[in-house]
N, C-alpha and C. Protein backbone atom coordinates (compact mmCIF):
# COMPACT_ATOMS: atom_id res chain seq x y z
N UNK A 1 73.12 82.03 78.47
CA UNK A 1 73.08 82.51 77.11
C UNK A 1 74.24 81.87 76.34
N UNK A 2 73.75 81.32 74.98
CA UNK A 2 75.29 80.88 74.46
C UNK A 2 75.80 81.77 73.05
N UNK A 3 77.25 81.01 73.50
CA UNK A 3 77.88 82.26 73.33
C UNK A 3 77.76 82.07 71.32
N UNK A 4 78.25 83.65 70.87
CA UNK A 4 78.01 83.63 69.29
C UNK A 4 79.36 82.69 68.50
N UNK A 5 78.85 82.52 66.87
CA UNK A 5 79.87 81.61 66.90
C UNK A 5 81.40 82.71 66.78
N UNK A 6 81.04 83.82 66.46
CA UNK A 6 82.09 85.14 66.02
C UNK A 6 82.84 84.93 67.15
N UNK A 7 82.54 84.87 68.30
CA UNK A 7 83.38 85.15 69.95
C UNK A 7 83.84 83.81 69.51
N UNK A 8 83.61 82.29 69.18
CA UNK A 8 84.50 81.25 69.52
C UNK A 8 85.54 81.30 68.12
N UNK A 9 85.19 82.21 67.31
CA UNK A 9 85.95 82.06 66.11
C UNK A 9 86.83 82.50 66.71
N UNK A 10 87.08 84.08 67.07
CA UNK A 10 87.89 84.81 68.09
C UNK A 10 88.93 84.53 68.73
N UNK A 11 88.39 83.40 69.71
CA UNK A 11 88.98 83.28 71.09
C UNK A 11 89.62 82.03 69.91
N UNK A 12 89.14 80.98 69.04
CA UNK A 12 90.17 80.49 68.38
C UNK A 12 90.99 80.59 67.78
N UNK A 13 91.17 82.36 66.87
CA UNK A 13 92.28 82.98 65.95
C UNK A 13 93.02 83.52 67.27
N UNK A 14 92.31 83.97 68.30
CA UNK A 14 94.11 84.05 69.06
C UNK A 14 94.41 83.55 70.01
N UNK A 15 94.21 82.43 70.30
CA UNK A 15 95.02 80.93 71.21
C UNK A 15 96.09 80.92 70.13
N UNK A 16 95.35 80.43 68.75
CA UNK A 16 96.41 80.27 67.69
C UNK A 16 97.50 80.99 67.63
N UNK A 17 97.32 82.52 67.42
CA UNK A 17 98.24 83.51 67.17
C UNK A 17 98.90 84.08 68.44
N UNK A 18 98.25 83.94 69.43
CA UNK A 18 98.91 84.66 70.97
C UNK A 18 99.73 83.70 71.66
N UNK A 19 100.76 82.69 71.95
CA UNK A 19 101.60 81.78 72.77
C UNK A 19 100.70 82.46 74.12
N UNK A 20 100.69 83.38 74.09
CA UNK A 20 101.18 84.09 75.63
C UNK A 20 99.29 84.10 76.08
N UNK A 21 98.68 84.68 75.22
CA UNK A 21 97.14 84.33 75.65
C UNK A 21 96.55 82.70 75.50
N UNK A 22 97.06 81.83 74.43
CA UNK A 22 96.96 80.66 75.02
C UNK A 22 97.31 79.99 76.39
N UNK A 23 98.84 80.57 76.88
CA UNK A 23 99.29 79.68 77.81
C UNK A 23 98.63 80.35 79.28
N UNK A 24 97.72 81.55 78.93
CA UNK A 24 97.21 82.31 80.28
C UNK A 24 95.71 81.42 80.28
N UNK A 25 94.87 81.13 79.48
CA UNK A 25 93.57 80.52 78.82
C UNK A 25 93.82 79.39 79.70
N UNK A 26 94.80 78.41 79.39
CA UNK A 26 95.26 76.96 80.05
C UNK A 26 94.91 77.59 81.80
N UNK A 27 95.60 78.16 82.34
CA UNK A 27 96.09 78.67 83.68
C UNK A 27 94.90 79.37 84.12
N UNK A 28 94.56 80.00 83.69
CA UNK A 28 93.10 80.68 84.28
C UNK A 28 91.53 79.72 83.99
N UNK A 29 91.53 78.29 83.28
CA UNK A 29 90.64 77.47 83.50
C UNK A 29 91.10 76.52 84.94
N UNK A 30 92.41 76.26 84.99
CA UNK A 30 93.00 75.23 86.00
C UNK A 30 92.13 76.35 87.20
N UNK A 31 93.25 77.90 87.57
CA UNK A 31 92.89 78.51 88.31
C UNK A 31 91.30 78.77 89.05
N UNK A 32 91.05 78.72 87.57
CA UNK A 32 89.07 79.03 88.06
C UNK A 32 88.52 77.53 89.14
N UNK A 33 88.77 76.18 88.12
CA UNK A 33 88.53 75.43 89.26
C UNK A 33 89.12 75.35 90.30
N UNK A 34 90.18 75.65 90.87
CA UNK A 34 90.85 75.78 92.11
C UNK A 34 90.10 76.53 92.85
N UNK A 35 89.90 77.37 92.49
CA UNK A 35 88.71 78.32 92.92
C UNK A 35 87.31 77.81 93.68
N UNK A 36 86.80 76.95 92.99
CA UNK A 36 85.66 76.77 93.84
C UNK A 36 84.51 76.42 91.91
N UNK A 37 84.82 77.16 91.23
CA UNK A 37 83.73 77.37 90.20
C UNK A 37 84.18 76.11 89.01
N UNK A 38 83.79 75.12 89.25
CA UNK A 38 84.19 74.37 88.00
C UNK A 38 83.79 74.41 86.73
N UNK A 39 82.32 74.62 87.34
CA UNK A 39 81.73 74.93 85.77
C UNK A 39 81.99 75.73 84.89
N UNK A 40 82.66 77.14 85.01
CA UNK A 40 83.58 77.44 84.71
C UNK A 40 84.63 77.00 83.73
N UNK A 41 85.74 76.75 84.79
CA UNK A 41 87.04 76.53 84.78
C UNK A 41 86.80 75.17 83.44
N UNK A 42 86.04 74.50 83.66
CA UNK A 42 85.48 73.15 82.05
C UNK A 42 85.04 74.29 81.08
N UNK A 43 84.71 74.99 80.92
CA UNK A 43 84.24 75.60 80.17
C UNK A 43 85.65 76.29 79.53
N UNK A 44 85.96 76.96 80.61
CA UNK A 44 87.28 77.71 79.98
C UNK A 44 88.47 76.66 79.45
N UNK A 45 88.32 75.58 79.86
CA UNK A 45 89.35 73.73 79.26
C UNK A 45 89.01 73.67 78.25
N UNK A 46 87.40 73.43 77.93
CA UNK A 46 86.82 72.79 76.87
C UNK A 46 87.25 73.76 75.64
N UNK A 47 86.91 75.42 75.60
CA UNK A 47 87.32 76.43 74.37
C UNK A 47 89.02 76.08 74.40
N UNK A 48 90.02 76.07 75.09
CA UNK A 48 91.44 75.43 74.54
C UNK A 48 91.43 74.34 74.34
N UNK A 49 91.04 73.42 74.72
CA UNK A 49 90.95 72.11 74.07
C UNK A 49 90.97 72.53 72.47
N UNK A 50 89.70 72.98 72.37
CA UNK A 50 89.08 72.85 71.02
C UNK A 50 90.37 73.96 69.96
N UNK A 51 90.68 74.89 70.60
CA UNK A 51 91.39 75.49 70.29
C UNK A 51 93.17 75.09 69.50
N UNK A 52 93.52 74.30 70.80
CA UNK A 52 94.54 73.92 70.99
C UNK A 52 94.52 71.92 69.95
N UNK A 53 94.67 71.59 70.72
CA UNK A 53 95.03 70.19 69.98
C UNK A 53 93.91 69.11 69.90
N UNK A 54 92.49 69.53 70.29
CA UNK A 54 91.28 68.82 70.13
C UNK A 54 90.73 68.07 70.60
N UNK A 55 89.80 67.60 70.94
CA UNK A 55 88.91 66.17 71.55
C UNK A 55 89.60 64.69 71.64
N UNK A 56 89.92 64.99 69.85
CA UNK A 56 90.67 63.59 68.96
C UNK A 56 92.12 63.08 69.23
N UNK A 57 92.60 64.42 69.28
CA UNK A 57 93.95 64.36 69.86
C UNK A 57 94.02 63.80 71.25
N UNK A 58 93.93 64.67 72.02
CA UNK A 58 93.70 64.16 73.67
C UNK A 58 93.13 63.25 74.21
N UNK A 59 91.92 62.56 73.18
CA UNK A 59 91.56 61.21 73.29
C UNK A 59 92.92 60.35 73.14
N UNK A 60 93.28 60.56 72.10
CA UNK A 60 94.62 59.35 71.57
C UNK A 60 95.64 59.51 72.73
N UNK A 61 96.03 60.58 73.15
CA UNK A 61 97.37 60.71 74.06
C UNK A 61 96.89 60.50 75.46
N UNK A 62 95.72 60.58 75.98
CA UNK A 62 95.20 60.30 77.53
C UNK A 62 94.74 58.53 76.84
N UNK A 63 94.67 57.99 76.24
CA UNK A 63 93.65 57.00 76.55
C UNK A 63 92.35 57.16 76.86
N UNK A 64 91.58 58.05 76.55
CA UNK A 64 90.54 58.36 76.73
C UNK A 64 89.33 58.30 75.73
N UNK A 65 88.34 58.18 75.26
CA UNK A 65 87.17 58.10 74.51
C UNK A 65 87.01 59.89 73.96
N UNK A 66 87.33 60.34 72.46
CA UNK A 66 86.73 61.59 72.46
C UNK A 66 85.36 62.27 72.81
N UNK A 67 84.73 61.33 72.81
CA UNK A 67 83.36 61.75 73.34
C UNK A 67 83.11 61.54 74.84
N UNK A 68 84.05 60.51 75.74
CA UNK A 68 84.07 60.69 77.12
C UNK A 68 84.81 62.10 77.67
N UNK A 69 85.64 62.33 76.65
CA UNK A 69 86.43 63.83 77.03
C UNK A 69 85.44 64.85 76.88
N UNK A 70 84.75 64.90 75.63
CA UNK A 70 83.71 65.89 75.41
C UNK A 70 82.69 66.21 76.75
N UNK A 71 81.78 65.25 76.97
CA UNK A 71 80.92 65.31 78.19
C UNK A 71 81.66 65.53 79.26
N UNK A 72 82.93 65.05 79.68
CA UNK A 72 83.55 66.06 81.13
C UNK A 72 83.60 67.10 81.06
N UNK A 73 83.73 67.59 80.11
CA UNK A 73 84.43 68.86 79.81
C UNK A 73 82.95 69.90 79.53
N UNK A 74 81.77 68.76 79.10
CA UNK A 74 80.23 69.90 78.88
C UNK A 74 79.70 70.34 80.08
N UNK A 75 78.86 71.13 80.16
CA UNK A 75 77.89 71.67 81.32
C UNK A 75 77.86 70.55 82.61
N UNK A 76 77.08 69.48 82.23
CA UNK A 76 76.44 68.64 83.32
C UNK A 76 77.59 67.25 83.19
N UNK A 77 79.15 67.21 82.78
CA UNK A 77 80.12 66.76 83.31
C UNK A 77 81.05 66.65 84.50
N UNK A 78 81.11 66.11 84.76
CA UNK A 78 81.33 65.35 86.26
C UNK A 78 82.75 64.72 86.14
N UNK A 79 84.20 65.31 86.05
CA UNK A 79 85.07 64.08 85.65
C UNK A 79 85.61 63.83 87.26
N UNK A 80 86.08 63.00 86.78
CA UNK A 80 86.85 62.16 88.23
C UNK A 80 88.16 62.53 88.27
N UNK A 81 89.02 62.79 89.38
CA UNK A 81 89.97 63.14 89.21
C UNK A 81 91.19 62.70 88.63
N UNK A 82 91.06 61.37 88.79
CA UNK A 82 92.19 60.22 87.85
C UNK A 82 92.30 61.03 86.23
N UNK A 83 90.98 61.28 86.08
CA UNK A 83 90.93 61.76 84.38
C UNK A 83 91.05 63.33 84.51
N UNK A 84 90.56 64.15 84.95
CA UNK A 84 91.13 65.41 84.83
C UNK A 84 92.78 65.39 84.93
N UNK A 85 92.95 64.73 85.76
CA UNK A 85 94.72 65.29 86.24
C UNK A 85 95.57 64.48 84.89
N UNK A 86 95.10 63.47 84.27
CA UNK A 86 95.61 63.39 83.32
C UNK A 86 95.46 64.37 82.22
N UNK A 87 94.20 64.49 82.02
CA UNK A 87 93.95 65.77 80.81
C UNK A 87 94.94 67.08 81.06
N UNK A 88 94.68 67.67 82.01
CA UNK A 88 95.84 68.53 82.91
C UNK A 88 97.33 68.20 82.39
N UNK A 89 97.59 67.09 82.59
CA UNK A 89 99.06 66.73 82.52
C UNK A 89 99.45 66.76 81.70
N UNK A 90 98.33 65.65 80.29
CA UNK A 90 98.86 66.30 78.89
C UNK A 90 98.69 67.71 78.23
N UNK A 91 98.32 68.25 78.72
CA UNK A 91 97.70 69.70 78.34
C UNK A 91 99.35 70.41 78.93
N UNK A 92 99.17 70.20 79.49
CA UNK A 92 100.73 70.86 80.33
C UNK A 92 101.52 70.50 79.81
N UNK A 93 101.75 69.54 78.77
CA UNK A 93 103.11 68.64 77.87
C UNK A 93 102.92 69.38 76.84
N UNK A 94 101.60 69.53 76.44
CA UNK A 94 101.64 69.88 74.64
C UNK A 94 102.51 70.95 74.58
N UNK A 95 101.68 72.06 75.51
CA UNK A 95 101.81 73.46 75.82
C UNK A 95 103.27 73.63 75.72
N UNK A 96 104.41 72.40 76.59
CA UNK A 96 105.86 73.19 77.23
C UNK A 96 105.58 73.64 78.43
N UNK A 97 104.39 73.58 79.06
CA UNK A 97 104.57 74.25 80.31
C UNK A 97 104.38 73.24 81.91
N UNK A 98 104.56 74.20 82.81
CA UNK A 98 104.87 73.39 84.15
C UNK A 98 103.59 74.25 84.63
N UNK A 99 102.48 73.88 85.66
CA UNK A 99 101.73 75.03 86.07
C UNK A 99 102.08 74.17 87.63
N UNK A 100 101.98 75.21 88.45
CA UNK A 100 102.22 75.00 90.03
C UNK A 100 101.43 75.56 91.20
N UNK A 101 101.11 74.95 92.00
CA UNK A 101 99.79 75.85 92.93
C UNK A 101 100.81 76.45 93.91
N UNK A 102 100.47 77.23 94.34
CA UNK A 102 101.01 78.32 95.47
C UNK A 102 99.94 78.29 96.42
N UNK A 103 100.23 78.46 97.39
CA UNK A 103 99.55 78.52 98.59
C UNK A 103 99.43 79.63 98.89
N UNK A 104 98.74 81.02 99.11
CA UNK A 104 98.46 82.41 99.82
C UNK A 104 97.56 82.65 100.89
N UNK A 105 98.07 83.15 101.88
CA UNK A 105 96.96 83.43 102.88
C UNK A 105 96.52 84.63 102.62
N UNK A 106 94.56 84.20 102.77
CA UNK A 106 93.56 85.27 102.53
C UNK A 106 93.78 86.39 103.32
């Protein structure tokens, strides 16, 4: 089901206005794919992307094609890891932040 445009207006007035729910949004898409669920975790990238500093932007600062960023980041996208971990990396610069995996036993 997709989603209304009211929920992406939403989730875009408070990335904007929340530091603290943006920088959890970033961390809980990384997290989700760590997880196992990517489709997901792109999904939850793609709404901060859009949110945050854009297609256009992150094209220019990865070297990347905005519309090659777009399709990784859609449903039936496939990125490679060379290009996620960069997207990741600048995403982690814009932000100010460091994100770090921890290891826990189940």
């Amino acid at each position: 089901m997709a989603l209304t445009r009211d929920f992406k207006e939403t989730i875009l007035a408070r990335v904007q206005a929340d530091p603290k729910f943006r920088d959890a949004l970033l961390k809980e898409g990384v997290e989700t794919m760590l997880a196992g669920d990517v489709d997901t975790g792109k999904a939850i990238l793609r709404d901060y992307i859009k949110a945050t500093m854009g297609f256009e932007q992150l094209g220019a600062e990865t070297g990347a094609s905005p519309k090659s960023l777009i399709r990784m980041f859609g449903p039936t996208g496939n990125p490679q890891a060379r290009n996620l971990f960069a997207v990741l990396s600048c995403l982690q610069h814009h932000a100010g932040l460091t994100l770090r995996v921890t290891a826990r036993a189940q």
